[in-house]
Protein backbone atom coordinates (compact mmCIF):
# COMPACT_ATOMS: atom_id res chain seq x y z
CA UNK A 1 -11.56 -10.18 1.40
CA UNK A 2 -9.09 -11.63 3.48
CA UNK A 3 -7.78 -15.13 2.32
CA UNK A 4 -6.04 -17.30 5.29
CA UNK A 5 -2.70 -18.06 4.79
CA UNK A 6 0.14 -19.48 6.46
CA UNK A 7 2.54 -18.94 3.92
CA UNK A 8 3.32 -16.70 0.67
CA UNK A 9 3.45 -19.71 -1.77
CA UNK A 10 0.00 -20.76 0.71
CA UNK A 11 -1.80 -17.75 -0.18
CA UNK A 12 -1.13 -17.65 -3.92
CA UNK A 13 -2.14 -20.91 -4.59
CA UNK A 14 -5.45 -20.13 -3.03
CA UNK A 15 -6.33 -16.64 -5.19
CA UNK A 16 -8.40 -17.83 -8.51
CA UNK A 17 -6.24 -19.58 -11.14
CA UNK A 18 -6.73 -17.04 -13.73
CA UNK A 19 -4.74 -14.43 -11.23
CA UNK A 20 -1.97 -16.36 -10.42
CA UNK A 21 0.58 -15.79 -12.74
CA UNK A 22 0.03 -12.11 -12.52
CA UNK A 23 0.28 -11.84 -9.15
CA UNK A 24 3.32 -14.22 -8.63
CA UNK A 25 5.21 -11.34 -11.37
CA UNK A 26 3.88 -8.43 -9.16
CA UNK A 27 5.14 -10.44 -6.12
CA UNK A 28 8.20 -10.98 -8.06
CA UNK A 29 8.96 -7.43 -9.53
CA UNK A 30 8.52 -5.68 -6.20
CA UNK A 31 10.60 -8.37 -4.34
CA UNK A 32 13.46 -8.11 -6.70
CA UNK A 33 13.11 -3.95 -6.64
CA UNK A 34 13.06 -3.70 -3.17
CA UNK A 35 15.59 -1.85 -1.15
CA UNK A 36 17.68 -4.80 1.64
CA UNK A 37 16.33 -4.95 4.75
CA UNK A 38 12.43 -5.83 4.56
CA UNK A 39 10.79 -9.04 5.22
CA UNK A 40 8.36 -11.14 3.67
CA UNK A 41 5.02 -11.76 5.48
CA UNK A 42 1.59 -12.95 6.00
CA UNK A 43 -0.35 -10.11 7.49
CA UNK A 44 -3.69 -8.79 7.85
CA UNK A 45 -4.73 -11.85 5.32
CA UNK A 46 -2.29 -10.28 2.60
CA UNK A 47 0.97 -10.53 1.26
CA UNK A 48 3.60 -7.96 2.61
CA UNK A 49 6.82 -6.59 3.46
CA UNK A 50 7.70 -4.98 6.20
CA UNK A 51 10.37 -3.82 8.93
CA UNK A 52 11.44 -6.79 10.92
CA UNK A 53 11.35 -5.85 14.97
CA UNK A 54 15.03 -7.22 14.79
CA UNK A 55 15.61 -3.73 12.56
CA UNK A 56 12.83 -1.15 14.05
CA UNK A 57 11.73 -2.94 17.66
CA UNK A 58 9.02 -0.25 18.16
CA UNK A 59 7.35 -2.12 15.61
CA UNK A 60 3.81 -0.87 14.49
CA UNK A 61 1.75 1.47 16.63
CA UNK A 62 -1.46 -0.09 15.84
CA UNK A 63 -0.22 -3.35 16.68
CA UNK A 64 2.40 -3.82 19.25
CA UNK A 65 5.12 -6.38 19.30
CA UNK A 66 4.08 -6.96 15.02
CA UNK A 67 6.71 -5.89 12.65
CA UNK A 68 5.88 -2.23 10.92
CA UNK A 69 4.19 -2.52 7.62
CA UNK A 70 5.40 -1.14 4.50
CA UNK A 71 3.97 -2.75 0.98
CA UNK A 72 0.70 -5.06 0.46
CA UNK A 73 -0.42 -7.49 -2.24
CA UNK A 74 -3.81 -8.58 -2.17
CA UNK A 75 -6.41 -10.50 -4.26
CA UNK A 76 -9.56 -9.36 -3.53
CA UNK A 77 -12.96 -10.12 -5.03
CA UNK A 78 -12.88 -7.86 -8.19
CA UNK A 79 -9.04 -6.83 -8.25
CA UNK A 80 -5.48 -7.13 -7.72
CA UNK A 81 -4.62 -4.06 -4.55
CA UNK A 82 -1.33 -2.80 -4.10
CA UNK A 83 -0.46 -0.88 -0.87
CA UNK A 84 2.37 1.30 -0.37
CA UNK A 85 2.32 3.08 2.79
CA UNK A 86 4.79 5.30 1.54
CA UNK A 87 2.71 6.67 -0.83
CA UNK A 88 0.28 7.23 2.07
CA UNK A 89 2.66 9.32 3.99
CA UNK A 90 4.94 11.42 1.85
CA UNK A 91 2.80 13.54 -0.63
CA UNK A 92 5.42 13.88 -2.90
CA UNK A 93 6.24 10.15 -3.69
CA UNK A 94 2.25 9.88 -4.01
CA UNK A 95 2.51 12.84 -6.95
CA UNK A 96 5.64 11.28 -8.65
CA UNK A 97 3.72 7.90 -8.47
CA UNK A 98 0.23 9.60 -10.09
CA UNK A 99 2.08 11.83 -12.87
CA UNK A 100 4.07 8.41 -14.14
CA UNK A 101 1.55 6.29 -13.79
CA UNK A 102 -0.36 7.66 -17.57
CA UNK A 103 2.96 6.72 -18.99
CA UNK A 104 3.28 2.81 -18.42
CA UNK A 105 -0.66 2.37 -18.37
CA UNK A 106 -3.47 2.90 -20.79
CA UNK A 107 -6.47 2.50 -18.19
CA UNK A 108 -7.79 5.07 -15.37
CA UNK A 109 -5.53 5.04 -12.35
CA UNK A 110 -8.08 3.67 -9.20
CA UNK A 111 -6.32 4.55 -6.31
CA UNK A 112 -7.64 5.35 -2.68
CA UNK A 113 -4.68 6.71 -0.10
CA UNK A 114 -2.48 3.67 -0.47
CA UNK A 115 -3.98 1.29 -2.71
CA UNK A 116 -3.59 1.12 -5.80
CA UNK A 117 -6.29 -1.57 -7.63
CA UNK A 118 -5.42 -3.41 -11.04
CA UNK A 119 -9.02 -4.33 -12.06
CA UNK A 120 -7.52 -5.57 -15.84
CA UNK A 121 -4.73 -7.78 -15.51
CA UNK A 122 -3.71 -7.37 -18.58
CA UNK A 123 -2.34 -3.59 -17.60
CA UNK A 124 -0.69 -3.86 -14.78
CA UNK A 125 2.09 -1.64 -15.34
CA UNK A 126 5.26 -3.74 -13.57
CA UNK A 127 7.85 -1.18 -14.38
CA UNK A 128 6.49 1.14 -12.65
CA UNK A 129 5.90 -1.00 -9.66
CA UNK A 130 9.50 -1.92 -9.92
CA UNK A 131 10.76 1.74 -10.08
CA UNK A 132 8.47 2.84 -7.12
CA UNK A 133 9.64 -0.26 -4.99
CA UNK A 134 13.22 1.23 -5.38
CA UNK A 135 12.21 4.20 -4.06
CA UNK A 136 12.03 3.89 -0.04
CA UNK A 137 15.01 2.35 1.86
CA UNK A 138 13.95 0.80 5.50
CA UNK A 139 15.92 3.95 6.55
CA UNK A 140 13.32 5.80 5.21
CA UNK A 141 10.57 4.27 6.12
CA UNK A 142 11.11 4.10 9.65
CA UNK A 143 11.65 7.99 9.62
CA UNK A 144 8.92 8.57 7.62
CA UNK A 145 6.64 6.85 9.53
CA UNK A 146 8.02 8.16 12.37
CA UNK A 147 7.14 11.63 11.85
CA UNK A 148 3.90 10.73 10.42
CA UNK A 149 2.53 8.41 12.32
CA UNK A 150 4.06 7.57 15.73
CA UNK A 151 3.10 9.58 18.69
């Protein structure tokens, strides 16, 4: 469910009421955790951050000339997602993520290869979201994705 946006402050005011407040703090949390050097954006009808083209002018494979993705907020239909294409691409930040998450959440971790969905939003373990945002610089995400996914 893609929700058209033209701004950050556009899009939240447009996800139901009862969500708002949570996702403004999960907005909040991983935009005061994050490592300097990503942007704020509107993409792919989400909330993100990602590599300005000022920083990494390759800019995303899939989509040349856009800036290269990184994190994802969405409000969809049943659930808060969380994407962290990090996660996606280095195996190891994806087991540190899984074995902590039991530790700052009592529900079931629903997770696909980057998204992460908060179905209760009553348990949405912000700690933890603001210890993993810490944990990828722009440095290295742009090598990461690099030897991942660029061609």
């Amino acid at each position: 469910m893609q929700i058209p946006a033209v701004s950050i402050e556009d899009y939240i005011s447009k996800i139901p009421e009862e969500r708002q407040e949570i996702f403004k703090k999960i907005f909040d949390t991983i935009n005061d955790n994050l490592p300097k050097g990503f942007t704020n954006n509107i993409s792919y009808g989400m909330v993100g951050w990602a590599v300005p083209l000022e920083t990494y002018p390759a800019g995303y494979h899939c989509t040349p000339g856009s800036p290269l993705p990184f994190m994802s907020l969405a409000s969809q239909k049943n659930f808060i997602a969380f994407y962290h294409m990090g996660m996606y691409a280095k195996p190891e930040l994806l087991n540190w993520f899984t074995e902590e998450f039991p530790k700052h959440s009592k529900r079931k971790l629903d997770m696909g290869k980057s998204c992460v969905r908060f179905k209760k939003m009553d348990d949405i373990p912000l700690e933890l979201i603001a210890e993993l945002s810490k944990k990828m610089t722009v440095e290295d995400w742009i090598n990461t994705y690099e030897s991942n996914f660029k061609k």
